[in-house]
N, C-alpha and C. Protein backbone atom coordinates (compact mmCIF):
# COMPACT_ATOMS: atom_id res chain seq x y z
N UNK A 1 -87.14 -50.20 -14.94
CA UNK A 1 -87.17 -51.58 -15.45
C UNK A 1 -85.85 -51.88 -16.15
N UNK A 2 -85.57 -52.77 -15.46
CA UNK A 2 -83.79 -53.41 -16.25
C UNK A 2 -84.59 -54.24 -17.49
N UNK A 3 -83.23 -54.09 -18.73
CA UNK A 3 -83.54 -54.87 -20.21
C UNK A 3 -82.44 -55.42 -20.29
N UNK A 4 -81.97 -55.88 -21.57
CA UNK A 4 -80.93 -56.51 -22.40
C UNK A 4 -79.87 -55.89 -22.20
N UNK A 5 -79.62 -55.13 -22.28
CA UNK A 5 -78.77 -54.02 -22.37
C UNK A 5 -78.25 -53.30 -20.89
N UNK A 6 -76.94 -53.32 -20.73
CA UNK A 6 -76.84 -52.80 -19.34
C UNK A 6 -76.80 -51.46 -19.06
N UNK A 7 -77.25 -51.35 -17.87
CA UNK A 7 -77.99 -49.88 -17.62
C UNK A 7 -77.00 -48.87 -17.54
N UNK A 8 -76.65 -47.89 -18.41
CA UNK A 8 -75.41 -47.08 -18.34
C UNK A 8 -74.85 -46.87 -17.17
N UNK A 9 -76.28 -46.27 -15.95
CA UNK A 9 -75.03 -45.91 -14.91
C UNK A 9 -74.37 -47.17 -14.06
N UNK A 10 -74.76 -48.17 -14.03
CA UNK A 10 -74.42 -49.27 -13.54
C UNK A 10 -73.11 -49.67 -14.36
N UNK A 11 -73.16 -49.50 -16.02
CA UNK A 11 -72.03 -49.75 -16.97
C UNK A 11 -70.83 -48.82 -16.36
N UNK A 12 -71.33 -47.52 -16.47
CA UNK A 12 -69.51 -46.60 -15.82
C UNK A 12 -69.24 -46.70 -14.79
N UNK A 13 -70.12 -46.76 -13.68
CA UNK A 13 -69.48 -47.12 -12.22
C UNK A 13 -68.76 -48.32 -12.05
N UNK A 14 -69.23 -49.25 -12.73
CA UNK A 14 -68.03 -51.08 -13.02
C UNK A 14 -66.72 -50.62 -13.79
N UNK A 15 -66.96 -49.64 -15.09
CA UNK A 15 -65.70 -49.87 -15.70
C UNK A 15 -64.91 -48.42 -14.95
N UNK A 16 -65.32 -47.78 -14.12
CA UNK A 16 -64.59 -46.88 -13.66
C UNK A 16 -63.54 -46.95 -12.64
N UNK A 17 -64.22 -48.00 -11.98
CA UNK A 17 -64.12 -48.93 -10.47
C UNK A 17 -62.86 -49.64 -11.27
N UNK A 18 -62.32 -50.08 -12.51
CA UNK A 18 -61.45 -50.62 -13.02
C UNK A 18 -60.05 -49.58 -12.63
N UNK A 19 -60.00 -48.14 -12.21
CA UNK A 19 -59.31 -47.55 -11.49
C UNK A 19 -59.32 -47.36 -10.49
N UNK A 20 -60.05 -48.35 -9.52
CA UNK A 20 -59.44 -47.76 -8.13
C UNK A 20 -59.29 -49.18 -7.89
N UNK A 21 -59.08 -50.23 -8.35
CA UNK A 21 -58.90 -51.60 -7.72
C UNK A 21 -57.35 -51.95 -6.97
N UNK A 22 -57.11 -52.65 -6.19
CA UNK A 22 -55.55 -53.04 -5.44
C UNK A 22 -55.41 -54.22 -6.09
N UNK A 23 -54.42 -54.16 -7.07
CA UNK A 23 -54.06 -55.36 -8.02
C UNK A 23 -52.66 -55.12 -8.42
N UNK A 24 -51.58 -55.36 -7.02
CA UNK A 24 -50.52 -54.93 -7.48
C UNK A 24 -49.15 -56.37 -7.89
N UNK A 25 -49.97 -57.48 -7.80
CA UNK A 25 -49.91 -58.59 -7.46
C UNK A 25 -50.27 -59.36 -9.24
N UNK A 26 -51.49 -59.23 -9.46
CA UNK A 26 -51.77 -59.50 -10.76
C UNK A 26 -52.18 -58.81 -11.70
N UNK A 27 -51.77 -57.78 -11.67
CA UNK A 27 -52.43 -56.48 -12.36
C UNK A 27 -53.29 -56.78 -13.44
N UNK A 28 -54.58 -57.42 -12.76
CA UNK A 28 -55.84 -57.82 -13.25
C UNK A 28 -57.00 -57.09 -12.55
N UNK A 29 -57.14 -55.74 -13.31
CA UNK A 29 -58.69 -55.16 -12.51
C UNK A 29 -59.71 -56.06 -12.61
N UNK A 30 -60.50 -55.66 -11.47
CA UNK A 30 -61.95 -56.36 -12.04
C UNK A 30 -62.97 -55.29 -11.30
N UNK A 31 -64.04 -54.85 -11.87
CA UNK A 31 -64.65 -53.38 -11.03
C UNK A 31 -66.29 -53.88 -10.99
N UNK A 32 -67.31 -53.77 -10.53
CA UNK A 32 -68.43 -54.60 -10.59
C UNK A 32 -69.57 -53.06 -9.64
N UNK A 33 -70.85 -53.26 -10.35
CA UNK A 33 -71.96 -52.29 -9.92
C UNK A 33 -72.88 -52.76 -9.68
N UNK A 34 -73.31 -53.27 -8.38
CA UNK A 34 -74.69 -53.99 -7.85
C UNK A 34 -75.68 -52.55 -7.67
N UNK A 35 -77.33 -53.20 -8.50
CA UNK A 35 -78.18 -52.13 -8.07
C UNK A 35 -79.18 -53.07 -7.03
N UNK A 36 -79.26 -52.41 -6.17
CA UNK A 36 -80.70 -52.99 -4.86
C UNK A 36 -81.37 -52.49 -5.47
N UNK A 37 -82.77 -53.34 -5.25
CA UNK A 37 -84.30 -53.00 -5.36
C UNK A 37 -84.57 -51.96 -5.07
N UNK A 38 -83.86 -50.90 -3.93
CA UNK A 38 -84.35 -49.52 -3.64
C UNK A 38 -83.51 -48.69 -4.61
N UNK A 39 -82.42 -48.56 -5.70
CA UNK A 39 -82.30 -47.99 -6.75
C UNK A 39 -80.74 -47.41 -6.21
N UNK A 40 -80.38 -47.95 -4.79
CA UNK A 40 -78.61 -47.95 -4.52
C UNK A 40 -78.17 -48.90 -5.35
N UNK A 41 -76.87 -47.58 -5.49
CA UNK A 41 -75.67 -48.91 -6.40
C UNK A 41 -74.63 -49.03 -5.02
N UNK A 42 -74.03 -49.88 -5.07
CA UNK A 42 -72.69 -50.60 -4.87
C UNK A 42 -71.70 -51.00 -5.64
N UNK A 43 -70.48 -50.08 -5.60
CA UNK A 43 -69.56 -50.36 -6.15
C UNK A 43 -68.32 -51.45 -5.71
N UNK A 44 -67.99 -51.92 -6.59
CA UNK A 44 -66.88 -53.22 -5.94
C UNK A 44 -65.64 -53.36 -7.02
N UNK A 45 -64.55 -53.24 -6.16
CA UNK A 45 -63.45 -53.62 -6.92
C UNK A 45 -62.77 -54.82 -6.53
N UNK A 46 -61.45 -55.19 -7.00
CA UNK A 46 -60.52 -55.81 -6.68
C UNK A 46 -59.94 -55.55 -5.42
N UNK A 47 -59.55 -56.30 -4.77
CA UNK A 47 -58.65 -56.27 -3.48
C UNK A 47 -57.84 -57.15 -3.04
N UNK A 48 -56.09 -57.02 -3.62
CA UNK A 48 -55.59 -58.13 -3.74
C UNK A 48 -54.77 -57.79 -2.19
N UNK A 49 -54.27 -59.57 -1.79
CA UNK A 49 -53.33 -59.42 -1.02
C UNK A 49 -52.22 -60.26 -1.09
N UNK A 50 -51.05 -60.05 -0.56
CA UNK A 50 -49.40 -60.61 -1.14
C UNK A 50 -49.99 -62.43 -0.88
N UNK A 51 -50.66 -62.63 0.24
CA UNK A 51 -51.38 -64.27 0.31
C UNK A 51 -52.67 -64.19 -0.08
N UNK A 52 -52.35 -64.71 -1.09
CA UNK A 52 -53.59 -64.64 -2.31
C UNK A 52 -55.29 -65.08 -1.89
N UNK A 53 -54.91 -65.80 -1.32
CA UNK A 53 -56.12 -66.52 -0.59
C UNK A 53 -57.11 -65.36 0.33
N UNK A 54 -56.31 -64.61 0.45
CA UNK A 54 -57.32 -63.37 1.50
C UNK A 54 -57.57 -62.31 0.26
N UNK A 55 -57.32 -62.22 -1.02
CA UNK A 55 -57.57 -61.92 -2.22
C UNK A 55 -59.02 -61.70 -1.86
N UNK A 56 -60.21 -60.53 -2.40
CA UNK A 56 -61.14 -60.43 -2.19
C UNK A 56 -61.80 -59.72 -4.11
N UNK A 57 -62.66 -60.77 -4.41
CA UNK A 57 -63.18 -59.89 -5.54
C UNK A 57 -64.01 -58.74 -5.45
N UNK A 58 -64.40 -58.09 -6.76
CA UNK A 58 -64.73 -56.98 -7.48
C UNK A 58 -66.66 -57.18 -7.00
N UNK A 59 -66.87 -58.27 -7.52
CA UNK A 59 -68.09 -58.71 -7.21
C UNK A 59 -68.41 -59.29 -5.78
N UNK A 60 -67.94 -59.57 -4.82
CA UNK A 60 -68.19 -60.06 -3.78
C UNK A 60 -67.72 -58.85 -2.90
N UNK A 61 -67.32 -58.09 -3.14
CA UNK A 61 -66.94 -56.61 -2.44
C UNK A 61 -67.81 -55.61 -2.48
N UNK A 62 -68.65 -55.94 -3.54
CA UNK A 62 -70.06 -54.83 -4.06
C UNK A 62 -70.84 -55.33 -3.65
N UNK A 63 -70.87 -56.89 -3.46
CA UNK A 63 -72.44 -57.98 -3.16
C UNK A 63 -72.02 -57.42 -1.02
N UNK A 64 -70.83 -57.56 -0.60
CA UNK A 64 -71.05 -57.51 0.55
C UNK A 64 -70.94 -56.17 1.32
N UNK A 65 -70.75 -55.09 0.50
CA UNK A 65 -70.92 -53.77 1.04
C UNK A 65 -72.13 -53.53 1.11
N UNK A 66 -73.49 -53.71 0.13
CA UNK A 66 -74.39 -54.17 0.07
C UNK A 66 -75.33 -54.52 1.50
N UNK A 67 -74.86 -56.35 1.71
CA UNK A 67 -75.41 -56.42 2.88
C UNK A 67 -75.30 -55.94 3.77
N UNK A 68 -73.85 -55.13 4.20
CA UNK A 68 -73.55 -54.72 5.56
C UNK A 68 -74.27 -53.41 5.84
N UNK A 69 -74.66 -52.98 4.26
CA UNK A 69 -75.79 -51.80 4.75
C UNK A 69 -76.67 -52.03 4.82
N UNK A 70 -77.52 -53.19 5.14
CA UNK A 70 -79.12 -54.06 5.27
C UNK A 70 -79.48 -54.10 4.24
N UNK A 71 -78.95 -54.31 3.02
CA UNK A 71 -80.04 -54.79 1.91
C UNK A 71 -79.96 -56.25 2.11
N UNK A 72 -80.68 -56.51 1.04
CA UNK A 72 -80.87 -57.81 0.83
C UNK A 72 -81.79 -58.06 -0.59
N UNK A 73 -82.56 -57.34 -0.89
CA UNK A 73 -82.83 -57.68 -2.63
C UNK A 73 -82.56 -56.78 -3.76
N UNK A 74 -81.67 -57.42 -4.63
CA UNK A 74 -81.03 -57.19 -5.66
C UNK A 74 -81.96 -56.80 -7.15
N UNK A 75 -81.28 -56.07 -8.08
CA UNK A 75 -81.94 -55.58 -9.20
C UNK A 75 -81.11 -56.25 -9.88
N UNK A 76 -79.95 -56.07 -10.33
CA UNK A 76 -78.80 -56.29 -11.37
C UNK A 76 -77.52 -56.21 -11.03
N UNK A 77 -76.30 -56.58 -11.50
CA UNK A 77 -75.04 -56.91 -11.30
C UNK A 77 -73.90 -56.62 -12.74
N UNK A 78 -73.78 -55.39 -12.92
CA UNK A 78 -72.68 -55.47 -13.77
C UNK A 78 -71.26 -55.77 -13.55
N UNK A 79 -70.54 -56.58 -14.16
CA UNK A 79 -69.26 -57.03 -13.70
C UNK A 79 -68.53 -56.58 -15.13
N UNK A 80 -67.08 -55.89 -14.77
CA UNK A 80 -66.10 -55.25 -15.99
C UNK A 80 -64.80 -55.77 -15.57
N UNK A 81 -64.61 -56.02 -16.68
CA UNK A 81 -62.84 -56.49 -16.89
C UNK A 81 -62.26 -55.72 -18.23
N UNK A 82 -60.73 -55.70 -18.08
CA UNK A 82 -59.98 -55.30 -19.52
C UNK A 82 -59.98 -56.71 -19.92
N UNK A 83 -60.69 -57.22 -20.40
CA UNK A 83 -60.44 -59.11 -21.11
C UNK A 83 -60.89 -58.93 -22.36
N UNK A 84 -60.57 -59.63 -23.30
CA UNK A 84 -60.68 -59.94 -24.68
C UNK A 84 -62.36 -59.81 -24.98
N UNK A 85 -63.24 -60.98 -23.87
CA UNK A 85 -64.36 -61.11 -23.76
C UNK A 85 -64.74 -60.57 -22.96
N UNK A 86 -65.99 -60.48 -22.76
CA UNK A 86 -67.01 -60.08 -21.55
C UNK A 86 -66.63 -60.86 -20.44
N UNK A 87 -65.82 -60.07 -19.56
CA UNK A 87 -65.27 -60.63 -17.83
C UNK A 87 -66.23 -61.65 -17.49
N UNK A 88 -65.78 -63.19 -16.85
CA UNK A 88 -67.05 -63.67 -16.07
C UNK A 88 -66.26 -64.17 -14.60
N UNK A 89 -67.07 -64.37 -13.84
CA UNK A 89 -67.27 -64.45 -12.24
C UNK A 89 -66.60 -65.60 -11.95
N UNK A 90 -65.89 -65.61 -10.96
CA UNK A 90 -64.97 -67.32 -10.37
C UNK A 90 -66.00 -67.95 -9.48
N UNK A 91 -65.69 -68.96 -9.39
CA UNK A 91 -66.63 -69.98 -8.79
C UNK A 91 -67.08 -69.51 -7.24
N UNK A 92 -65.67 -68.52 -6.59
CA UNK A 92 -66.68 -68.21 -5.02
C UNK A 92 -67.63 -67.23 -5.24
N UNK A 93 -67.04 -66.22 -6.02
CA UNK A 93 -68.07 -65.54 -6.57
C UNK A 93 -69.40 -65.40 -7.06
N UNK A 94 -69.52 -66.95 -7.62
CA UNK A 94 -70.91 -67.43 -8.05
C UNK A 94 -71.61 -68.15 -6.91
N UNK A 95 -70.63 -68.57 -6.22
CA UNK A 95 -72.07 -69.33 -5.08
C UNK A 95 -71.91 -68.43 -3.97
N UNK A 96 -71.28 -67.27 -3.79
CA UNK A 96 -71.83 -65.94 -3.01
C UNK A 96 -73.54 -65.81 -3.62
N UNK A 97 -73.14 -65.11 -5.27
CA UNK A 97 -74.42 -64.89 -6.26
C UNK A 97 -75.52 -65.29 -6.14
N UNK A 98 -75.13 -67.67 -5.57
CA UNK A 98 -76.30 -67.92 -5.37
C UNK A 98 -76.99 -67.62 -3.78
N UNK A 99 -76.14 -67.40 -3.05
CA UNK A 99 -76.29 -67.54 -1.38
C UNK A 99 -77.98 -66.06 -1.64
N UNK A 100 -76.94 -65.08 -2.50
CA UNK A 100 -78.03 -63.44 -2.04
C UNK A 100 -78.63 -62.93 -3.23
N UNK A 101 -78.53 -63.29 -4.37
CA UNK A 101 -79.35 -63.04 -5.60
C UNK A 101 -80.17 -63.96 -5.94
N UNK A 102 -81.66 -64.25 -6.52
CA UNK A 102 -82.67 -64.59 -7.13
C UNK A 102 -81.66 -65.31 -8.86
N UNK A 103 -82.45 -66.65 -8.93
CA UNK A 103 -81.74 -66.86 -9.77
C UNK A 103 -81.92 -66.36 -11.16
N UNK A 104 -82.95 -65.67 -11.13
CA UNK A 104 -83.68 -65.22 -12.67
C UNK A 104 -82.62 -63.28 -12.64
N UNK A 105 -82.02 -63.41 -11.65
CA UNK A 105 -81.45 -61.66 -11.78
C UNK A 105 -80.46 -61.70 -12.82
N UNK A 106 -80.59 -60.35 -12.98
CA UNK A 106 -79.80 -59.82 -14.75
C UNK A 106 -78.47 -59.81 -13.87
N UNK A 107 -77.49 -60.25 -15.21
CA UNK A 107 -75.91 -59.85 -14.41
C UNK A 107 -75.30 -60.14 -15.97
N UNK A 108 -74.60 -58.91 -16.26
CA UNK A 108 -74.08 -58.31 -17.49
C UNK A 108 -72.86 -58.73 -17.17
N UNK A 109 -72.19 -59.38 -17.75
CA UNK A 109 -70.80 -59.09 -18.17
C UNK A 109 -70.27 -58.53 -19.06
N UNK A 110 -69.11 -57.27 -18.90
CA UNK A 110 -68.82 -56.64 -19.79
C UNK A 110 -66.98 -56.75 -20.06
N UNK A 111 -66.25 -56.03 -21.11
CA UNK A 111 -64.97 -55.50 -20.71
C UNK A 111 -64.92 -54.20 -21.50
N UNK A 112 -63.94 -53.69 -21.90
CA UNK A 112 -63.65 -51.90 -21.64
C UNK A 112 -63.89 -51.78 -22.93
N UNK A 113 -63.91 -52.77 -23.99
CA UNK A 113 -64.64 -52.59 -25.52
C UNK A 113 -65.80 -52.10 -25.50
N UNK A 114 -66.87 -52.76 -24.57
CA UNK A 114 -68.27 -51.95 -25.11
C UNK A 114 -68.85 -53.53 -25.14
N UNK A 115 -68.07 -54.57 -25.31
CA UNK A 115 -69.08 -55.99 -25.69
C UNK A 115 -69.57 -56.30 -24.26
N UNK A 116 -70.51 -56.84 -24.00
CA UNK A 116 -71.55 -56.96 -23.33
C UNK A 116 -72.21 -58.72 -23.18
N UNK A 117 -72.65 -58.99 -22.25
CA UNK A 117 -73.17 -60.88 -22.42
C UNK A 117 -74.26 -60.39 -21.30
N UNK A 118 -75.64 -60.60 -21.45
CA UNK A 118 -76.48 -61.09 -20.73
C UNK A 118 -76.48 -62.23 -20.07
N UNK A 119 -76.82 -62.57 -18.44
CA UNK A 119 -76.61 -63.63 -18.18
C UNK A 119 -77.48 -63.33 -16.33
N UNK A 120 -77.63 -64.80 -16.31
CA UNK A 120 -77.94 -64.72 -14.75
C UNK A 120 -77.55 -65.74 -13.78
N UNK A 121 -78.26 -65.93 -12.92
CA UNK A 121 -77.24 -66.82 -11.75
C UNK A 121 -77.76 -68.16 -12.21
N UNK A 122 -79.01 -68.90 -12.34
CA UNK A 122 -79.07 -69.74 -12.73
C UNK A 122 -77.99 -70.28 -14.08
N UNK A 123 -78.00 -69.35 -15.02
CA UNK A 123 -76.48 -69.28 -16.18
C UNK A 123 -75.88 -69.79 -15.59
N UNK A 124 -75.02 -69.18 -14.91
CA UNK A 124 -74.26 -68.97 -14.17
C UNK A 124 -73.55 -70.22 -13.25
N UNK A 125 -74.19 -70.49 -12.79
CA UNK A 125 -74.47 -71.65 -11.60
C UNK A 125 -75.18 -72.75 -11.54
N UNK A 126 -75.80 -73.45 -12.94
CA UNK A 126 -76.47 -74.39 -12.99
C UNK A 126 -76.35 -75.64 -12.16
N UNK A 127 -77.25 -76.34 -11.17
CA UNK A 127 -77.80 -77.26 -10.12
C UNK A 127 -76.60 -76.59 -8.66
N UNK A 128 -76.73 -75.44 -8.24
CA UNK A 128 -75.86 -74.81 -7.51
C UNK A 128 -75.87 -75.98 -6.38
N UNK A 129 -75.21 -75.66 -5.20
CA UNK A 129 -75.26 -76.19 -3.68
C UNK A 129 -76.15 -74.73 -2.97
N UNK A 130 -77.42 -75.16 -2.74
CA UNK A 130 -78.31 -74.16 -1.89
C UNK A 130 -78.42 -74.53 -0.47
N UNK A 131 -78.82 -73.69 0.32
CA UNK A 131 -79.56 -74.09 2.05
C UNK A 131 -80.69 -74.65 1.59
N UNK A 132 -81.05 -75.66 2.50
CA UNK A 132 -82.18 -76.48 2.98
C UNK A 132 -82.74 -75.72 3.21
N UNK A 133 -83.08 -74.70 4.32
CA UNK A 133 -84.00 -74.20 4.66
C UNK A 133 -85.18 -73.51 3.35
């Protein structure tokens, strides 16, 4: 059962992942730990490229390694940055979040202090753009 508090191993695999990111461009890590409902993590880093636009985040690199191994329901989402505050998610990032996460799911933001923000996609993404279907 996920709480308030983010789940340690989900916490070191995000801020660890802050060393293996490709950020040679903005030397801005960002490292992120998706847990599936079956109790896999997914790790996700940064992945920059010289045309920024093919730039791939920390969180959308963990959300889509994820699907490509057939999941599809999510537990929690820790996301880590070196930032002043608790790292938060860019806008493609969040309506990825809403496309494959439940809006009530836990997603921690943290940075390499230890401070911590509870939060979820609805947070997150308030009156998103969803599918019709």
């Amino acid at each position: 059962m996920l709480d308030n508090k983010a789940p340690k191993q989900l916490k070191n695999i995000a801020l660890s992942a802050l060393e293996e990111t490709y950020t040679p461009y903005s030397h801005f890590p960002v490292g992120a730990a998706l847990l599936t409902n079956s109790n896999e993590v997914f790790k996700g880093i940064n992945i920059e490229n010289v045309s920024f636009g093919l730039t791939n985040c920390a969180e959308r690199t963990a959300i889509f390694s994820a699907i490509a191994q057939g999941h599809r329901k999510f537990k929690g989402l820790v996301i880590s940055g070196r930032t002043q505050k608790p790292i938060t998610p860019c806008g493609a990032c969040r309506q990825v979040m809403v496309e494959f996460f439940e809006p009530d799911m836990l997603i921690w933001l943290i940075n390499n202090k230890g401070d911590e923000i509870l939060t979820n996609v609805e947070s997150l993404m308030p009156g998103s753009f969803k599918s019709l279907n």
